[in-house]
Protein backbone atom coordinates (compact mmCIF):
# COMPACT_ATOMS: atom_id res chain seq x y z
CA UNK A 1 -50.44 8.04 -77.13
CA UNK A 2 -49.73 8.89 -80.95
CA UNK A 3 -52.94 10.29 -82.76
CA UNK A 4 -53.04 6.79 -84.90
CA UNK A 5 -53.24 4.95 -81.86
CA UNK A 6 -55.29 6.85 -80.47
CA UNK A 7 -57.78 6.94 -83.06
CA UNK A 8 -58.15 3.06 -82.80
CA UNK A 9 -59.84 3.54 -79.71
CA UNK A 10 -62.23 5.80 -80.67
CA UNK A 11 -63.40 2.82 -83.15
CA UNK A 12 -64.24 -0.54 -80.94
CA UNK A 13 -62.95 -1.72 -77.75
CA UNK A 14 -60.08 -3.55 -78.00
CA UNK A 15 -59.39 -7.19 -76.74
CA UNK A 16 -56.49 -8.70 -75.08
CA UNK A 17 -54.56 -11.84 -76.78
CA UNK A 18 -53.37 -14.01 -74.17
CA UNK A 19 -49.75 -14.45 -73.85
CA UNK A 20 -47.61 -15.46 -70.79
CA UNK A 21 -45.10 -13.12 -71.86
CA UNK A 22 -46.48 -10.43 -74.60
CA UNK A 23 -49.11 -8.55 -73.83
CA UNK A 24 -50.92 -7.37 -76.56
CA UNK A 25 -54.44 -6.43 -78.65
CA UNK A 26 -56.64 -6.42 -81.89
CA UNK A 27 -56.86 -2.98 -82.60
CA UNK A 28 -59.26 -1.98 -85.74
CA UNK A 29 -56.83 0.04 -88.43
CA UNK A 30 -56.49 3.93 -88.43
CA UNK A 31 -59.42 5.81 -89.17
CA UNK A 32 -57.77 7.12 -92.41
CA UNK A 33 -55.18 5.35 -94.81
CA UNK A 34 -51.65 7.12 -93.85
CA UNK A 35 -50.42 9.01 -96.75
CA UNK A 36 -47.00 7.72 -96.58
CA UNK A 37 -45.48 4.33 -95.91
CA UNK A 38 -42.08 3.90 -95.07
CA UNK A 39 -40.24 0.34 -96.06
CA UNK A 40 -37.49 -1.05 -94.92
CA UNK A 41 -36.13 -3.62 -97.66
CA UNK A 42 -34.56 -7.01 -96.48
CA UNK A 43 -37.08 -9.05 -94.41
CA UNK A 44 -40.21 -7.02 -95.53
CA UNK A 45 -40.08 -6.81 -98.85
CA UNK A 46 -37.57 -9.43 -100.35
CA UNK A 47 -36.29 -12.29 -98.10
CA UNK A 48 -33.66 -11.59 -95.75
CA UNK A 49 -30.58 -13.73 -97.02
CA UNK A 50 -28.23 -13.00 -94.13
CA UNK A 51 -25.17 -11.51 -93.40
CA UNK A 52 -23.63 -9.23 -95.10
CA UNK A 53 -27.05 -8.82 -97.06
CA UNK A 54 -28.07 -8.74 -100.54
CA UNK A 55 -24.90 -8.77 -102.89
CA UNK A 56 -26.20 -9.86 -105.93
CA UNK A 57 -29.86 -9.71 -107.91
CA UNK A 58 -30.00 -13.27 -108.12
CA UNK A 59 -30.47 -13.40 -104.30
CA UNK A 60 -33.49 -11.34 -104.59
CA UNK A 61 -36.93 -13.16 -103.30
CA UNK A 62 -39.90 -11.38 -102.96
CA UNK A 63 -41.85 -11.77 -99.40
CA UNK A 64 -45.37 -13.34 -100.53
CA UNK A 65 -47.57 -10.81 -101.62
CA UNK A 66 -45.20 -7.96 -101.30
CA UNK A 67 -45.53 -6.64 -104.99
CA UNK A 68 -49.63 -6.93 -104.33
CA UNK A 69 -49.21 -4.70 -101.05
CA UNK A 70 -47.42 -2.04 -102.65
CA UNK A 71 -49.26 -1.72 -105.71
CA UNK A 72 -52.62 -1.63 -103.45
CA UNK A 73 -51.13 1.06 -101.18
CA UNK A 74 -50.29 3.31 -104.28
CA UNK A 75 -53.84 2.24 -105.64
CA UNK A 76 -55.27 3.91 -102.74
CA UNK A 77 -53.22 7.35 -103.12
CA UNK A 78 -50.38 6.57 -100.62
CA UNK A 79 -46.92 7.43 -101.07
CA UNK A 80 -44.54 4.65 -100.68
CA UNK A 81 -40.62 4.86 -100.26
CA UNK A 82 -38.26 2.79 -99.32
CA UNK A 83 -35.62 3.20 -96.23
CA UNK A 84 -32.93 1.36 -96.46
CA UNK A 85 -29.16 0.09 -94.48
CA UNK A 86 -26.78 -0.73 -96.81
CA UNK A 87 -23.79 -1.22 -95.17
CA UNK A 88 -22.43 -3.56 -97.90
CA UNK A 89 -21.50 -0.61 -99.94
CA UNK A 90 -19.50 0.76 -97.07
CA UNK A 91 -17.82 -2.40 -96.57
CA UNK A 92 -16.93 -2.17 -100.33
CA UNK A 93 -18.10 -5.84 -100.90
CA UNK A 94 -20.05 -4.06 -103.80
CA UNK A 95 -20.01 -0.46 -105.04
CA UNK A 96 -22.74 1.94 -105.38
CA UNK A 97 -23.55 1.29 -109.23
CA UNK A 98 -23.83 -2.73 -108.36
CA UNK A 99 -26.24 -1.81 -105.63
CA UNK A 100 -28.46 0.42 -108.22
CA UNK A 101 -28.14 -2.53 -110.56
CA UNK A 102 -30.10 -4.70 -107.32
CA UNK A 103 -32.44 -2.46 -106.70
CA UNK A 104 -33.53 -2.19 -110.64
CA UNK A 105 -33.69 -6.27 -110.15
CA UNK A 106 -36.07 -5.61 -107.24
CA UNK A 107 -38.15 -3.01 -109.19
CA UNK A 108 -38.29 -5.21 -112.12
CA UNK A 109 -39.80 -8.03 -109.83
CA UNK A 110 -42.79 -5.91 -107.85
CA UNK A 111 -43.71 -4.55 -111.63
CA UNK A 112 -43.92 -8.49 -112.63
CA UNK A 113 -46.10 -9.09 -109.79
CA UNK A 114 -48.31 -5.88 -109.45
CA UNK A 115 -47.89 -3.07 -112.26
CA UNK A 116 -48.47 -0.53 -109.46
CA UNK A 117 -46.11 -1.39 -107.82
CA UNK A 118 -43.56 1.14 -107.77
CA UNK A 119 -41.56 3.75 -104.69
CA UNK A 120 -41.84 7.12 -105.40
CA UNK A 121 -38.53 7.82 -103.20
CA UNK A 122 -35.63 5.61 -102.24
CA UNK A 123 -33.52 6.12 -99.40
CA UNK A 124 -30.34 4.77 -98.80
CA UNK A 125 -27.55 4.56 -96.21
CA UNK A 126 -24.51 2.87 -97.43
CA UNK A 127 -22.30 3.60 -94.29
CA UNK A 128 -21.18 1.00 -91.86
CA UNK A 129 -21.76 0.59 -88.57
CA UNK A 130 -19.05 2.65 -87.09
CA UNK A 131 -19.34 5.52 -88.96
CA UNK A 132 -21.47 6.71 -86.95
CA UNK A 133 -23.64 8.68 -89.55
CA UNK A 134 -27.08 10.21 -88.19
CA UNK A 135 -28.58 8.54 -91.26
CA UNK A 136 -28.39 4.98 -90.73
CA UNK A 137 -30.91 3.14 -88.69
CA UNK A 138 -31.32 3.16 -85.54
CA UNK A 139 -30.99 7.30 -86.49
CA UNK A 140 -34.03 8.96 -87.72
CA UNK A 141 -31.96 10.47 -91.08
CA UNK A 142 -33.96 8.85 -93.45
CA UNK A 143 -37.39 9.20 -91.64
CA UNK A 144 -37.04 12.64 -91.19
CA UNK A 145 -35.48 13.08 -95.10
CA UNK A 146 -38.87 11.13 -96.40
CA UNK A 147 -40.62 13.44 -93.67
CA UNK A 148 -39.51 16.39 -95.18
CA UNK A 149 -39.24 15.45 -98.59
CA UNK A 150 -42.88 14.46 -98.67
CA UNK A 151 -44.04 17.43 -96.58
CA UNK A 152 -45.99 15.10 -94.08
CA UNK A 153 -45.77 14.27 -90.04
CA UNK A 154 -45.49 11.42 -88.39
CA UNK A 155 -49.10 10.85 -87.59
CA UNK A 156 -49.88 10.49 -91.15
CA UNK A 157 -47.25 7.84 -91.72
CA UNK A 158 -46.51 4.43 -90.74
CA UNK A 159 -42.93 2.87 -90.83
CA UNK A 160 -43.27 -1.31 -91.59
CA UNK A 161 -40.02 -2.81 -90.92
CA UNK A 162 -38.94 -6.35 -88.91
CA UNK A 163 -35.78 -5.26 -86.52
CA UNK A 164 -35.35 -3.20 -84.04
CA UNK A 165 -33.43 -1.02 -85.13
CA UNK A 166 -35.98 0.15 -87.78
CA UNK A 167 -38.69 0.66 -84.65
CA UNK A 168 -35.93 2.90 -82.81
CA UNK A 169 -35.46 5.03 -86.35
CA UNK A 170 -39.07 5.34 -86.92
CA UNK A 171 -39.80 6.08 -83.34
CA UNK A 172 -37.07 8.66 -83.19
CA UNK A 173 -38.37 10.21 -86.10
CA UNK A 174 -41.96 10.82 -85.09
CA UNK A 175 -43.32 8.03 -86.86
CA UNK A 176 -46.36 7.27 -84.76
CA UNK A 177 -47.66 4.20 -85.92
CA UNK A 178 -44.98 1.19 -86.28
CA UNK A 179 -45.28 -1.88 -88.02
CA UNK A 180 -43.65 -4.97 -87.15
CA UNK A 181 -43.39 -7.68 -89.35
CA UNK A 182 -42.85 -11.46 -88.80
CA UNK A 183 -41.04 -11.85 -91.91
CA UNK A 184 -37.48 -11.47 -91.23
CA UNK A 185 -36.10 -10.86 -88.22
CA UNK A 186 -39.61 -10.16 -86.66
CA UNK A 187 -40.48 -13.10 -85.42
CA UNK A 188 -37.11 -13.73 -83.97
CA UNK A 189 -37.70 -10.34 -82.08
CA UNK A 190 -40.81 -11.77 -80.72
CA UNK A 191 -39.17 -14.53 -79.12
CA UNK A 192 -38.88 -16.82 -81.79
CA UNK A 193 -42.14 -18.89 -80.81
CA UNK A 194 -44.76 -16.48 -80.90
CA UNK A 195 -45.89 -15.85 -84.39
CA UNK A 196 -48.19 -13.29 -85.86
CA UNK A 197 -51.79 -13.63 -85.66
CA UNK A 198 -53.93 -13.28 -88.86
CA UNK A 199 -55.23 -10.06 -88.04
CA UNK A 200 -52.17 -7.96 -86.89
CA UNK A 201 -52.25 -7.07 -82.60
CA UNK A 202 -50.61 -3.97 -80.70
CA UNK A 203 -47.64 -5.07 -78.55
CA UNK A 204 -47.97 -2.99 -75.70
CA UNK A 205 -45.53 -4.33 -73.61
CA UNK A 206 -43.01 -7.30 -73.79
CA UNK A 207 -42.16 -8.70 -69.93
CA UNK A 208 -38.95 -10.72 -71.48
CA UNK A 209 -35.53 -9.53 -72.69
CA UNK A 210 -33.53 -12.57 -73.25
CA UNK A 211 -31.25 -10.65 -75.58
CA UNK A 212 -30.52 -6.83 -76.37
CA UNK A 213 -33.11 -6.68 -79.39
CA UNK A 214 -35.77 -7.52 -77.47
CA UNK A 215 -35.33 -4.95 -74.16
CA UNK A 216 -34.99 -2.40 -76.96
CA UNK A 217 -38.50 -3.41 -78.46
CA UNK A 218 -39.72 -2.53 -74.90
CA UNK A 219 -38.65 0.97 -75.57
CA UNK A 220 -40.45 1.49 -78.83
CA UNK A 221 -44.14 0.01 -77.87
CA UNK A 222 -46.73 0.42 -78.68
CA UNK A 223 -45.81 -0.88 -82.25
CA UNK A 224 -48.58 -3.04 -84.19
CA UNK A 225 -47.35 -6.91 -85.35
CA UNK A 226 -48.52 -8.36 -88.75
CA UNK A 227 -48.00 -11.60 -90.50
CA UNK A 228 -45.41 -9.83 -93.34
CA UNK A 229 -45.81 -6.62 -95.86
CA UNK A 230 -49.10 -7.86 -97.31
CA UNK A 231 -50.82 -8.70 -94.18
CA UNK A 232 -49.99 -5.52 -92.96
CA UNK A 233 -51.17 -3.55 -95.71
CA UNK A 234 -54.27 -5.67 -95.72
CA UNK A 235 -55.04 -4.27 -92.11
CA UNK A 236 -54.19 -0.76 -93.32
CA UNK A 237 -56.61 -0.44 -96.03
CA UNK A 238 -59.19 -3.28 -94.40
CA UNK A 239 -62.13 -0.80 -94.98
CA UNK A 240 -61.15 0.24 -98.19
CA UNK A 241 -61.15 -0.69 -101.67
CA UNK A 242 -58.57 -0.31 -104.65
CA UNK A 243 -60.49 1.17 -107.04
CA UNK A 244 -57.52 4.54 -106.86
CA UNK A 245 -59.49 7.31 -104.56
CA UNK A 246 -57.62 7.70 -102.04
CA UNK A 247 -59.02 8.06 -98.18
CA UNK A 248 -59.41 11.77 -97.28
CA UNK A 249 -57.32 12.82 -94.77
């Protein structure tokens, strides 16, 4: 069991959440705020729009409260970057400078909504599928880049993302507590009728696999489920304030 997890226990006992097929827990936050969070974009922090993704700024919607959660995280002293697929430049359906030109949309819309709310590193893939490059998700590239880059481990980071294929990267990179959101393809993941409680649960295991997604989640648990970005971030820094002092770590 990761040190994050682990720490949890140390707090309160844990209780189950019923579910004929999920079996999961309320777990208390970590003991400290982690001092970097790693984002994956469509589905946590604008709306996932489909296939083949975000091509223009006008598709851009924020997930509610998204702008909030990242200006409170930075509030707090945490690093926040983003990790992000974007095939669609590999695909040449837009090129690299049309994708910066989206992404200075997106910035423009967390500052309208929280001033804080800023990354302090963006990381991007633009390959497709078959190129088979170490950096795209489900490969740990970009974790361990941000890893590195920010001269932290995996215990003091948490990776909040809503497919599986973000779990897998964040897994394989040491990441060792992993965030779940409903948002996106998250519920979907979760079978499509079980939704997110208020207060975010540990899935420790999942007894169904009624497609590929979902037998891969099985290999990636324990992983922690929340609402969307904000509720997750609320359970993060649930003992804190925002006043800017950071947890010690």
């Amino acid at each position: 069991m990761s040190t994050a997890f682990a720490s949890n226990a140390l707090r309160s006992a844990t209780t189950i959440i019923p579910h004929r097929h999920i079996h999961s827990e309320i777990i208390p936050p970590p003991l400290t705020v982690p001092r970097l969070i790693l984002l994956d974009r469509d589905g946590v922090i604008n709306e996932d729009v489909g296939a083949p993704g975000v091509v223009d700024p006008n598709q851009l919607r924020l997930t509610s409260g998204a702008g909030r959660a990242i200006g409170r995280l930075r509030r707090r002293g945490c690093q926040v970057a983003l990790i992000t697929n974007q095939s669609c430049v590999g695909k040449k359906l837009i090129t690299e400078a049309y994708l910066m030109e989206i992404h200075n949309h997106l910035k423009q819309l967390l500052i309208e909504e929280d001033i804080d709310a800023m990354f302090d590193r963006m990381y991007i893939c633009p390959s497709r599928k078959e190129d088979n490059d170490p950096r795209m998700k489900p490969g740990s590239g970009m974790v361990l880049e941000a890893l590195a880059d920010f001269e932290i481990n995996g215990e003091e980071c948490v990776f909040i993302g809503d497919t599986a294929t973000d779990m897998m990267a964040a897994k394989a990179g040491g990441v060792g507590l992993r965030m779940l959101t409903e948002t996106g393809y998250g519920r979907g993941l979760m079978g499509g009728n079980y939704g997110a409680p208020i207060s975010p649960v540990r899935i420790n295991r999942i007894d169904y696999a009624s497609n590929n997604d979902q037998a891969v989640l099985n290999g990636v648990v324990p992983f922690v489920y929340a609402t969307n970005l904000a509720g997750a971030v609320e359970w993060l820094l649930r003992d804190g304030n925002d006043n800017g002092i950071p947890d010690p770590i």
